[in-house]
Protein backbone atom coordinates (compact mmCIF):
# COMPACT_ATOMS: atom_id res chain seq x y z
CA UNK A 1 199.61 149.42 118.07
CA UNK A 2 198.41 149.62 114.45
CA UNK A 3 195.54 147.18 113.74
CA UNK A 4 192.48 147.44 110.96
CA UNK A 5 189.51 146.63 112.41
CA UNK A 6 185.85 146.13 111.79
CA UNK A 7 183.68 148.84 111.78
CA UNK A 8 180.30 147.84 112.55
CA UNK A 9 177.66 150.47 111.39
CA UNK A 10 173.84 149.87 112.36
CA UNK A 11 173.06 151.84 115.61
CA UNK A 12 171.49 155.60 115.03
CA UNK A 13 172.66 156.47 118.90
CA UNK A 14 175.68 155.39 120.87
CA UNK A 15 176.47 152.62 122.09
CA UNK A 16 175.55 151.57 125.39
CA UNK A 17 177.20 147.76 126.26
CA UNK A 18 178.63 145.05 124.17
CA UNK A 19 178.95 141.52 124.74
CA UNK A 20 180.40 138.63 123.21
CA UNK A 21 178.41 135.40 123.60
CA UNK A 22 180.28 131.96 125.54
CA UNK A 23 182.50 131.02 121.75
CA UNK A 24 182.87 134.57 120.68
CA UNK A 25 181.10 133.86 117.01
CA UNK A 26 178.55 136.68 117.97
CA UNK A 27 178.47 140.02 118.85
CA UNK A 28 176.03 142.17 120.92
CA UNK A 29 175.38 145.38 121.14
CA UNK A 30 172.95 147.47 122.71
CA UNK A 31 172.59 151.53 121.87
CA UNK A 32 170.75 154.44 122.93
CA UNK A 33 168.76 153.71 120.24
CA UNK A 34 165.75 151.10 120.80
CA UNK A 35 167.34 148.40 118.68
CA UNK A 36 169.89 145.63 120.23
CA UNK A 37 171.55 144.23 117.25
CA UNK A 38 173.71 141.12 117.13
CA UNK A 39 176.87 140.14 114.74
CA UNK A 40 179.38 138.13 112.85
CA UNK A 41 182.45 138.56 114.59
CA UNK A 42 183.94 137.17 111.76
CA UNK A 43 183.03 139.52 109.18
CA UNK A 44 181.03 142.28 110.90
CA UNK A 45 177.73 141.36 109.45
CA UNK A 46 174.96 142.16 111.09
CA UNK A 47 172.43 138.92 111.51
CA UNK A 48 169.50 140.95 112.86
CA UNK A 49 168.13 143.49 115.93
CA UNK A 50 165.85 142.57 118.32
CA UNK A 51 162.31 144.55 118.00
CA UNK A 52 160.52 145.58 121.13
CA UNK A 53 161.69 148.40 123.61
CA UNK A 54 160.53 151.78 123.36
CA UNK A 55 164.00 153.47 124.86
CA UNK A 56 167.41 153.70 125.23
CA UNK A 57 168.38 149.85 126.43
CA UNK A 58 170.89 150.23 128.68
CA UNK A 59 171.86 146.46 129.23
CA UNK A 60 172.69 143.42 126.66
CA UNK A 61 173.56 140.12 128.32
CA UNK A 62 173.35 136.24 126.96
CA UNK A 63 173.25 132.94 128.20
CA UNK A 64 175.84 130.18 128.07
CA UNK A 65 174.46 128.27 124.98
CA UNK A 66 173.66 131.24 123.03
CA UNK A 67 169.89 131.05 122.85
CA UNK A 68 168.40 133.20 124.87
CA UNK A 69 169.23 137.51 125.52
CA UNK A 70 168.12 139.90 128.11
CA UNK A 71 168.07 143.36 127.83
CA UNK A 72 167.36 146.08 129.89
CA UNK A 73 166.24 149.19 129.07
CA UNK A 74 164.85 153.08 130.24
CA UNK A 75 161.43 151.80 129.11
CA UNK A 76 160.65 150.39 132.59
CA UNK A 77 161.27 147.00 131.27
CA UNK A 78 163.95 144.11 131.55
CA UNK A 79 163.07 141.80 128.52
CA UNK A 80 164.15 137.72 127.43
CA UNK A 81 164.44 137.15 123.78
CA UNK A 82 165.15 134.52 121.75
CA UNK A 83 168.02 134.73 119.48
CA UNK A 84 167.44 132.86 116.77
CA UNK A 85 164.11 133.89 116.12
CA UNK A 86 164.51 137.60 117.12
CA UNK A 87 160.83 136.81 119.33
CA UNK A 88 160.40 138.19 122.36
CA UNK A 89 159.76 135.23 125.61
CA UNK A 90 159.18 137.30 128.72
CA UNK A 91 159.04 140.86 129.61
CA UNK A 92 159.54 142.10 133.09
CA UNK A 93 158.02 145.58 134.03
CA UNK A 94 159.39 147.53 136.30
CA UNK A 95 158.72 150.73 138.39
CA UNK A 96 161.74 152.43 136.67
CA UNK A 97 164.59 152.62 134.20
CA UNK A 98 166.23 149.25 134.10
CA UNK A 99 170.06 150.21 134.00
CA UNK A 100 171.64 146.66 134.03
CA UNK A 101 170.93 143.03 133.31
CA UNK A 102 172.43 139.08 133.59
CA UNK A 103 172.24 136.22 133.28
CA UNK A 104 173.34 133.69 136.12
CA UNK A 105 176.03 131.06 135.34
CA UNK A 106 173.26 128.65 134.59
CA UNK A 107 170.93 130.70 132.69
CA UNK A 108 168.17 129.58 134.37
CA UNK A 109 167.75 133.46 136.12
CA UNK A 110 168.20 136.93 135.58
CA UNK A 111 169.13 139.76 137.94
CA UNK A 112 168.48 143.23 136.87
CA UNK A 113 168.62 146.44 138.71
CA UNK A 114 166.61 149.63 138.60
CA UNK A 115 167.16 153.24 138.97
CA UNK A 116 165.93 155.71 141.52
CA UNK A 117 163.38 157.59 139.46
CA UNK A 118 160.45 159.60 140.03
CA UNK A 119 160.48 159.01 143.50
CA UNK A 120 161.11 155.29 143.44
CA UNK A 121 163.89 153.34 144.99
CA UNK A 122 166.29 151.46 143.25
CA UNK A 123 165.34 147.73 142.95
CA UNK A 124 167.61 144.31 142.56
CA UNK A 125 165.54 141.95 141.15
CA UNK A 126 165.97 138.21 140.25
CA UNK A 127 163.36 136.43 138.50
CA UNK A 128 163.45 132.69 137.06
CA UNK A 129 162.80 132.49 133.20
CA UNK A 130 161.54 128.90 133.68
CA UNK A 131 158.48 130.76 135.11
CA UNK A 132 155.55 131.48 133.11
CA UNK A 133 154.71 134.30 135.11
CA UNK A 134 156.86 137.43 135.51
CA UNK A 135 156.78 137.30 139.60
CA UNK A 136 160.35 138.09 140.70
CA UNK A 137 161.92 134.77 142.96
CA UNK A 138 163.56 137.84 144.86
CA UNK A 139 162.86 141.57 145.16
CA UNK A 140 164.69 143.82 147.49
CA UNK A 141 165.07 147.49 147.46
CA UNK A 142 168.31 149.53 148.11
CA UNK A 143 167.64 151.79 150.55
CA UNK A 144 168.20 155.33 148.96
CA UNK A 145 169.38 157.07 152.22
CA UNK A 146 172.74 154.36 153.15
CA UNK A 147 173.44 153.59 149.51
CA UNK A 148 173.23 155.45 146.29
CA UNK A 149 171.51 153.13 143.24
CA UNK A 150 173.44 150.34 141.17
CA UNK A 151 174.86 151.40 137.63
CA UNK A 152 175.61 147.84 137.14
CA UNK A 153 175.75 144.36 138.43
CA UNK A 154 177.20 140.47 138.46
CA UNK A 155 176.58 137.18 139.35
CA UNK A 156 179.55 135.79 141.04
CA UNK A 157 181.11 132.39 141.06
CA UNK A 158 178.24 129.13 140.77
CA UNK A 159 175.75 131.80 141.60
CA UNK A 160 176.12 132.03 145.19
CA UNK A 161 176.34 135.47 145.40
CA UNK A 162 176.13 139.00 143.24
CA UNK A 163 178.39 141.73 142.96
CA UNK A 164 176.64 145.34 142.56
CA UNK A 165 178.53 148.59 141.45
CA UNK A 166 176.79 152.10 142.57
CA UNK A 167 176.78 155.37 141.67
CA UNK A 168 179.01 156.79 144.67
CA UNK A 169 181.86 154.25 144.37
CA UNK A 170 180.78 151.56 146.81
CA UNK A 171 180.84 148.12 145.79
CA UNK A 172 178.40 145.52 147.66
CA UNK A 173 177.59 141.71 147.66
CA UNK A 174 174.28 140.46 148.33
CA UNK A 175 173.01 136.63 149.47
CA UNK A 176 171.38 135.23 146.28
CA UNK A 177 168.75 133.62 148.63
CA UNK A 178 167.46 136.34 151.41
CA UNK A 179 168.55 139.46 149.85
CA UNK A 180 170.83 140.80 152.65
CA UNK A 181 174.01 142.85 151.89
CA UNK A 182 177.07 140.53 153.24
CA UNK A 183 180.07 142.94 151.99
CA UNK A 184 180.60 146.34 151.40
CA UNK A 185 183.53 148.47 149.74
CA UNK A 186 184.25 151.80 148.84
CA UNK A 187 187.84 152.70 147.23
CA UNK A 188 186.19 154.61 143.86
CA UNK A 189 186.00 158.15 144.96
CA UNK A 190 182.90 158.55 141.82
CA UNK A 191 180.18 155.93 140.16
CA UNK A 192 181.34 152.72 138.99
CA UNK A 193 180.59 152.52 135.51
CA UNK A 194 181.08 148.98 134.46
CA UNK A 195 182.10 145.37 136.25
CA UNK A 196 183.96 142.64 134.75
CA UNK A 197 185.45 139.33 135.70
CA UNK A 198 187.73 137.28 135.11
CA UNK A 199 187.67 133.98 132.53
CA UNK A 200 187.85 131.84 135.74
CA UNK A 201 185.27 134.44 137.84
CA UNK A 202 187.75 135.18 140.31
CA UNK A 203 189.12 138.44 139.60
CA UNK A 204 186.59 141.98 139.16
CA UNK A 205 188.12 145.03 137.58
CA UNK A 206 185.84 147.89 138.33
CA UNK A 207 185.90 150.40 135.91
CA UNK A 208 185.25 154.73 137.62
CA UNK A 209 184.61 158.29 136.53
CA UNK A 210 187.49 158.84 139.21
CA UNK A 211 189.77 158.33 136.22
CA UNK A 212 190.48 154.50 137.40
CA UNK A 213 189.95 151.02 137.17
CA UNK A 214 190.61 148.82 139.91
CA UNK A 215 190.94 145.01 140.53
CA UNK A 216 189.46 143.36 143.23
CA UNK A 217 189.11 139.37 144.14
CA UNK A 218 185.65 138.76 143.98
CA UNK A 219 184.57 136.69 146.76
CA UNK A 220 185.82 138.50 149.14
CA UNK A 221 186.15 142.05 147.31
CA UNK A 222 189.94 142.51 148.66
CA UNK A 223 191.31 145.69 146.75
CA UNK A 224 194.31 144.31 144.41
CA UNK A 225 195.49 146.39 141.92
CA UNK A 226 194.82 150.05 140.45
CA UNK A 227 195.03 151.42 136.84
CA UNK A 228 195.47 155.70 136.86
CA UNK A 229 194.35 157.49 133.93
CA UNK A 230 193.94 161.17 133.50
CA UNK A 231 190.15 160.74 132.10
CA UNK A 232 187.22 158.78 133.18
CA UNK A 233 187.18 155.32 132.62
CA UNK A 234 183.49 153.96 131.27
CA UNK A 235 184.69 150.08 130.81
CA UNK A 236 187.46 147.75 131.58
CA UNK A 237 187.79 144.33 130.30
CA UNK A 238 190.59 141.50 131.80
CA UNK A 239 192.30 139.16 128.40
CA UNK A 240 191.24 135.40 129.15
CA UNK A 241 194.73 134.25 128.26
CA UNK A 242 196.72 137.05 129.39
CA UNK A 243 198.01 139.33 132.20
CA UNK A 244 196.62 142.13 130.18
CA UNK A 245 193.82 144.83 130.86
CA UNK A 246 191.96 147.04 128.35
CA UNK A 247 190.61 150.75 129.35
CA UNK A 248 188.21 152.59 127.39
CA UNK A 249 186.41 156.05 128.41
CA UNK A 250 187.59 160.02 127.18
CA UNK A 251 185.74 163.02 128.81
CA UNK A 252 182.14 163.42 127.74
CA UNK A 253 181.38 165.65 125.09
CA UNK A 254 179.77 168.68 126.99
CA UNK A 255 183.25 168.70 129.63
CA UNK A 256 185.60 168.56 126.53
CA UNK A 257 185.46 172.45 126.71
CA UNK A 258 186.86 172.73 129.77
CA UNK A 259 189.55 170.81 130.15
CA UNK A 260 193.06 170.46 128.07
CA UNK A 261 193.14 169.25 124.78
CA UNK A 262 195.03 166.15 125.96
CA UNK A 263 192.04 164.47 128.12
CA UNK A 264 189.49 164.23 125.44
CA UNK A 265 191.95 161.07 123.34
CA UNK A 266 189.39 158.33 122.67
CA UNK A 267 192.09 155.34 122.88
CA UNK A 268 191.78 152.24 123.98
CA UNK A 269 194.77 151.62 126.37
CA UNK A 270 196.40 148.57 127.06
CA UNK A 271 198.01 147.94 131.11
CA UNK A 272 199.67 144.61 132.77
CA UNK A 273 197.60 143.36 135.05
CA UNK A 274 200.22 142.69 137.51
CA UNK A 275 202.50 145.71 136.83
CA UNK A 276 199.71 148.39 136.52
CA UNK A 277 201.64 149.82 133.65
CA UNK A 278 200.25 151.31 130.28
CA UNK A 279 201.92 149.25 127.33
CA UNK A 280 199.74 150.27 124.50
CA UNK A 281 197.49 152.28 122.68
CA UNK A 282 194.55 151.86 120.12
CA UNK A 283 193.05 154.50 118.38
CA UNK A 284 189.95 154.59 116.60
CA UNK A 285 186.33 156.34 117.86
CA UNK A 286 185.63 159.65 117.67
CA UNK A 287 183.70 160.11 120.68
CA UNK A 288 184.19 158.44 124.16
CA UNK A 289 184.22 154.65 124.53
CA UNK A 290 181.71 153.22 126.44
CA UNK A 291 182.01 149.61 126.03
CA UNK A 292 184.89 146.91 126.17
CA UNK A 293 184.94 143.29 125.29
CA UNK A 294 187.87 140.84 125.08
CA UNK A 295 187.27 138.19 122.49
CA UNK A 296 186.79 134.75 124.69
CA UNK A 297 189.81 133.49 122.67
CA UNK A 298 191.66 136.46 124.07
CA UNK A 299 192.63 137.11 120.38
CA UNK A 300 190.68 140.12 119.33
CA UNK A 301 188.88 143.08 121.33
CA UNK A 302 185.71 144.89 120.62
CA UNK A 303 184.86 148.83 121.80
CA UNK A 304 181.24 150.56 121.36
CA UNK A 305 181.31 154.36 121.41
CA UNK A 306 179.73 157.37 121.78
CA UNK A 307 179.83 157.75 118.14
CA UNK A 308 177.23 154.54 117.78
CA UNK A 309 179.78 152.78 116.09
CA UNK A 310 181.46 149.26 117.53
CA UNK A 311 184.67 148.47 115.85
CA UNK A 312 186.66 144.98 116.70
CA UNK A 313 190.33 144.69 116.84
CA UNK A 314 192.05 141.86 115.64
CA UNK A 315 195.50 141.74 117.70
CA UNK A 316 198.57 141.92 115.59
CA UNK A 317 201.78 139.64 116.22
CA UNK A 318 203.73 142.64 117.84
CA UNK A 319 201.26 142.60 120.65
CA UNK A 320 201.38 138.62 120.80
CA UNK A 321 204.85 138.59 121.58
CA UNK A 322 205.17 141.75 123.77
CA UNK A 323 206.11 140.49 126.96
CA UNK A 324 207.03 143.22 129.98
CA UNK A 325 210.50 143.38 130.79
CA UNK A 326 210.65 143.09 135.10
């Protein structure tokens, strides 16, 4: 697929998560750097960064009306901003890194979740924003010795429930109101790297540094279907109005070295979601990417690399007509 996309230049460091917001008129981005920034999808121009953090923010999420934005970041904080003004509402401390961050399907809370560093256990926090105070409404710990810590979490559908990805493969639900673990999966072999759902919050594609992404139903985390790839896969996004799935990832930098040529391609690659076969290709970073974001109009994609830039995709008419041949 040929396609001439926006480049969006403003981030010193690579990129570490994008987001769209609920009409897919702004763009987020977060970066190694300490600077989320937020965009024009239109025309790539950037409206303004968000001042605060003192290290690499891991995490970009925002709310359903587009007004407020959490970040979380290796600063030991999770932080609430407001858009529009770029001012900062609420900032949550925390004992350690603060790898990911959302907000629930009313926007009233936010989960994040911690790392295990310096001797501290991971955490899954949720706090209520409405609070003045930054006392969590629920704290629990992961217990280090039955599961390794969360690279990334969910809410699930009407908040009943989230979804939590970990660093040895396992997948895990937890009750939104005492904390327990209710389900547990394991069928990535390495750490899960990135969750997403589905328009309609049903389906979770799981993205893995075991080269693959995998689709699971969400309430019940029943294994579906399984995209092979011969690199590691950093972020997988499902199309809103299409049976389509988008893998990004490419062997880190300090691996390229030993390995073939072939594995280190930075494309973004297109599969059916029902078929589990590749039907495209989009080239474009220079370095791994470690972000994917499917336009809510299903339209137009967006990838953040490792190469800090985050370049958006209109899709062409070819790829609007493809249909799989079965």
């Amino acid at each position: 697929m040929v396609m001439k996309p926006l480049v969006l230049q403003g981030h010193e460091r690579s990129i570490t998560q994008i987001k769209y917001n609920h009409y897919g008129d702004l763009l987020f981005s977060s970066a190694k750097d300490a600077n989320p920034s937020v965009w024009y999808t239109v025309d790539g121009e950037r409206l303004g960064t968000y001042s605060g953090h003192r290290g690499t923010v891991w995490s970009i999420d925002v709310n359903w009306d587009s007004s407020k934005l959490v970040t979380g970041s290796a600063d030991l904080s999770a932080m609430v901003w407001d858009i529009e003004t770029g001012k900062s509402l609420q900032k949550y401390s925390a004992l350690s890194s603060v790898r990911s961050s959302n907000f629930s399907y009313c926007g009233n809370l936010v989960c994040y979740t911690t790392d295990y560093q310096m001797r501290h256990q991971p955490h899954i926090v949720v706090v209520d924003i409405r609070e003045s105070d930054s006392r969590p409404a629920l704290d629990f710990v992961v217990e280090g010795d039955t599961m390794s810590k969360p690279m990334c979490s969910l809410w699930g559908s009407l908040d009943q429930y989230l979804i939590t990805g970990h660093d040895d493969g396992t997948l895990a639900h937890w009750d939104i109101k005492t904390g327990e673990m209710t389900k547990k999966v394991k069928h990535h072999t390495s750490k899960i790297t990135d969750l997403q759902c589905s328009a309609d919050n049903m389906m979770l594609l799981t993205a893995s540094k075991d080269k693959t992404a995998k689709l699971f139903h969400a309430p019940t985390l029943d294994f579906m279907k399984a995209y092979t790839t011969e690199r590691p896969v950093n972020s997988a996004a499902i199309s809103p109005i299409r049976h389509h799935v988008v893998l990004g990832g490419g062997q880190e930098a300090m691996d390229v070295t030993t390995t073939s040529t072939k594995i280190g391609k930075f494309d973004a690659r297109f599969f059916h979601l029902v078929f589990e076969e590749e039907f495209g290709r989009v080239k474009g970073h220079f370095g791994p990417i470690n972000s994917l974001a499917f336009h809510p109009n299903g339209q137009s994609f967006s990838s953040g690399g490792e190469d800090g830039f985050v370049r958006v995709h209109q899709l062409d008419k070819e790829y609007k007509s493809f249909k799989m041949e079965y």
